[in-house]
Every structure is written in structure tokens, then in C-alpha cells.
C-alpha atoms as a PDB file:
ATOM      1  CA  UNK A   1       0.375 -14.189 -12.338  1.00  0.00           C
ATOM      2  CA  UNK A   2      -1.894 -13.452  -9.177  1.00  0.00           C
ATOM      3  CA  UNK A   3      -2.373  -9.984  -8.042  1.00  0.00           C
ATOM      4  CA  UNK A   4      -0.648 -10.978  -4.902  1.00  0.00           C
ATOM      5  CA  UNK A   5       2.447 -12.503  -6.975  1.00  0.00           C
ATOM      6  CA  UNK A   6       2.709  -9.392  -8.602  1.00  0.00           C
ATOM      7  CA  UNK A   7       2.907  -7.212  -5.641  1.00  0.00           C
ATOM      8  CA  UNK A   8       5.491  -9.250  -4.063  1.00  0.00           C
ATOM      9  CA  UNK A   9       7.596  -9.460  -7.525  1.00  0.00           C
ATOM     10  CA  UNK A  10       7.419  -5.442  -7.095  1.00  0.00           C
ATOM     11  CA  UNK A  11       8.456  -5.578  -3.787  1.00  0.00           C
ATOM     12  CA  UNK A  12      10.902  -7.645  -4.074  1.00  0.00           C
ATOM     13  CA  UNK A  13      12.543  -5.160  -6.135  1.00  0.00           C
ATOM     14  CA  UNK A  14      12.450  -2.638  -3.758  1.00  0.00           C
ATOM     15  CA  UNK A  15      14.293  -4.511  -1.823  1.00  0.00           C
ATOM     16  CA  UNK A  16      16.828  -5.209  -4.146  1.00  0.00           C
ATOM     17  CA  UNK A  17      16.848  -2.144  -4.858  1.00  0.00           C
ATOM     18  CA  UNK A  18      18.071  -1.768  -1.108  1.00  0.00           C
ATOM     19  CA  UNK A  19      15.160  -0.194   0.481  1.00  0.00           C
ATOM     20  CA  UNK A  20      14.089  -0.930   4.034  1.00  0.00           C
ATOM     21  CA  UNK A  21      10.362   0.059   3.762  1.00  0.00           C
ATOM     22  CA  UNK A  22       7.946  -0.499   1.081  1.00  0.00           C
ATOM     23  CA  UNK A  23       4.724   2.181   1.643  1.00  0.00           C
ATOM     24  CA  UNK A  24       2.060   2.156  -0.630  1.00  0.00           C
ATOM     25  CA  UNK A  25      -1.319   4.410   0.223  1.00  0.00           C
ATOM     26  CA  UNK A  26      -4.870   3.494  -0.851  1.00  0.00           C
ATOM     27  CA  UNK A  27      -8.448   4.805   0.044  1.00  0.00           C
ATOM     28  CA  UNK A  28      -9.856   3.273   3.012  1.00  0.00           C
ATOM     29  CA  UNK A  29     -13.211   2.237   1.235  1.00  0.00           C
ATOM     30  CA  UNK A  30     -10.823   0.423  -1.559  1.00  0.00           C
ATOM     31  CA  UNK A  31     -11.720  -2.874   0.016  1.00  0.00           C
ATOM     32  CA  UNK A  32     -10.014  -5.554  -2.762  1.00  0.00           C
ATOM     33  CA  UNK A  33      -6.671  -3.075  -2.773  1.00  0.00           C
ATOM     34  CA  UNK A  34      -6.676  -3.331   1.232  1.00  0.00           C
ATOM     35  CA  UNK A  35      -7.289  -7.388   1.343  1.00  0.00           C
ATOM     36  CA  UNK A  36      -4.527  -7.553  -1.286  1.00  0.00           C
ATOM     37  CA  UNK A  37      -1.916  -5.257   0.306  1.00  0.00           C
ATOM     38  CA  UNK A  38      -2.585  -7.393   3.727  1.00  0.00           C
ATOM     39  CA  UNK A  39      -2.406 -10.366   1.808  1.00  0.00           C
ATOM     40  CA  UNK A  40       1.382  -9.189   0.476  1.00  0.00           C
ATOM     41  CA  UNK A  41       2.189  -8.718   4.129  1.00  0.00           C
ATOM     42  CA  UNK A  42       1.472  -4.717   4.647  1.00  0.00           C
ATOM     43  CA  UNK A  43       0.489  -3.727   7.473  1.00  0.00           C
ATOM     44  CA  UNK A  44      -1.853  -0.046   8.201  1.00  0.00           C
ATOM     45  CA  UNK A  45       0.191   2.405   9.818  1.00  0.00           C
ATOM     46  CA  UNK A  46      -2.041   5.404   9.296  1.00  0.00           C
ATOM     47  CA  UNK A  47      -5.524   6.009   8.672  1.00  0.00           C
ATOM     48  CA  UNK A  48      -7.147   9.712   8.202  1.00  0.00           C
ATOM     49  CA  UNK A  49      -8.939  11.900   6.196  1.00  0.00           C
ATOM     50  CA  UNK A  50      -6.692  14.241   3.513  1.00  0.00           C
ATOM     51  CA  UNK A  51      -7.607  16.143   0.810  1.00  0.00           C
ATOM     52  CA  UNK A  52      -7.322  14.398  -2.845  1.00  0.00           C
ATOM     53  CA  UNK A  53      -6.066  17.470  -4.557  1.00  0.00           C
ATOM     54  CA  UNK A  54      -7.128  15.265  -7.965  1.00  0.00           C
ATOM     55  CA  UNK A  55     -10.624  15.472  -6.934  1.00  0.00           C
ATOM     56  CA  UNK A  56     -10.624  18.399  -5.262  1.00  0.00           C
ATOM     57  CA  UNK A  57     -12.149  16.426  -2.345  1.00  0.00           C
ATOM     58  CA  UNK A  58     -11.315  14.950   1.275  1.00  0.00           C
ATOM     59  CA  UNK A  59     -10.939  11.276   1.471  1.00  0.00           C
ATOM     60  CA  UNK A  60     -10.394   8.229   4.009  1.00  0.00           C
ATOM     61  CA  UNK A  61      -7.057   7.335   2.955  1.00  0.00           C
ATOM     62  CA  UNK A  62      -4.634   4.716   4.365  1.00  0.00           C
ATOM     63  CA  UNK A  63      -0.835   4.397   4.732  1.00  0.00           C
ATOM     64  CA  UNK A  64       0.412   1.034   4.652  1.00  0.00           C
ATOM     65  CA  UNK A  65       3.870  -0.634   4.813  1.00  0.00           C
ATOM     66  CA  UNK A  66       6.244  -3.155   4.660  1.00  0.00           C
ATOM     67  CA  UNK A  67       9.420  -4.080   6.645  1.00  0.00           C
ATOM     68  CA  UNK A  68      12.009  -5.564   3.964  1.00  0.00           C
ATOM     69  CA  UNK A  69      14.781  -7.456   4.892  1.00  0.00           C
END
């Protein structure tokens, strides 16, 4: 199964699921997560630096989304 495949499978469990919105948030410099996401039909809503609490560091991160349904 593609990576793309697989991302939609996931979604389309969400919506299923009956969610409206799928999110999912990545770092901005994650270039082959970003071309994937896009390719699954997300969109960016937000882009911004926050503060990876994991890494104890700030980070470009992005919000993206999908309408379902």
C-alpha cells in the first residue's frame, strides 16, 4: 500500500467515524511528510514556531487539515 493510500484509508475512518475535520501537525522542514499530507488533500492552516516540550526546543511546526464529507 502507498503512503498516500494509507493516509486516506486512515482518514477515511475518521470520517466514518463521523468527524468533520481531519488535523494532523508536522515540522515545517519535514519535507516528504508535507508533500504527502498535500498529496492526501490537506491543506496548511497554520504555520509558527512552538516549543517541542520533547526536545526541550522551539520548532517550525505546521497545522494542516482536511474537510471530510
Amino acid at each position: 500500500m502507498s503512503s498516500v493510500r494509507l493516509v486516506r484509508y486512515f482518514v477515511e475512518g475518521i470520517a466514518a467515524d463521523g468527524f468533520k475535520v481531519a488535523k494532523i501537525r508536522s515540522r515545517a522542514t519535514n519535507g516528504g511528510a508535507m508533500r504527502l499530507y498535500e498529496r492526501a488533500g490537506f491543506s496548511i492552516v497554520w504555520r509558527g514556531e512552538r516549543f517541542d516540550a520533547e526536545l526541550a526546543i522551539r520548532l517550525e511546526k505546521v497545522h494542516l487539515e482536511k474537510r471530510l464529507g
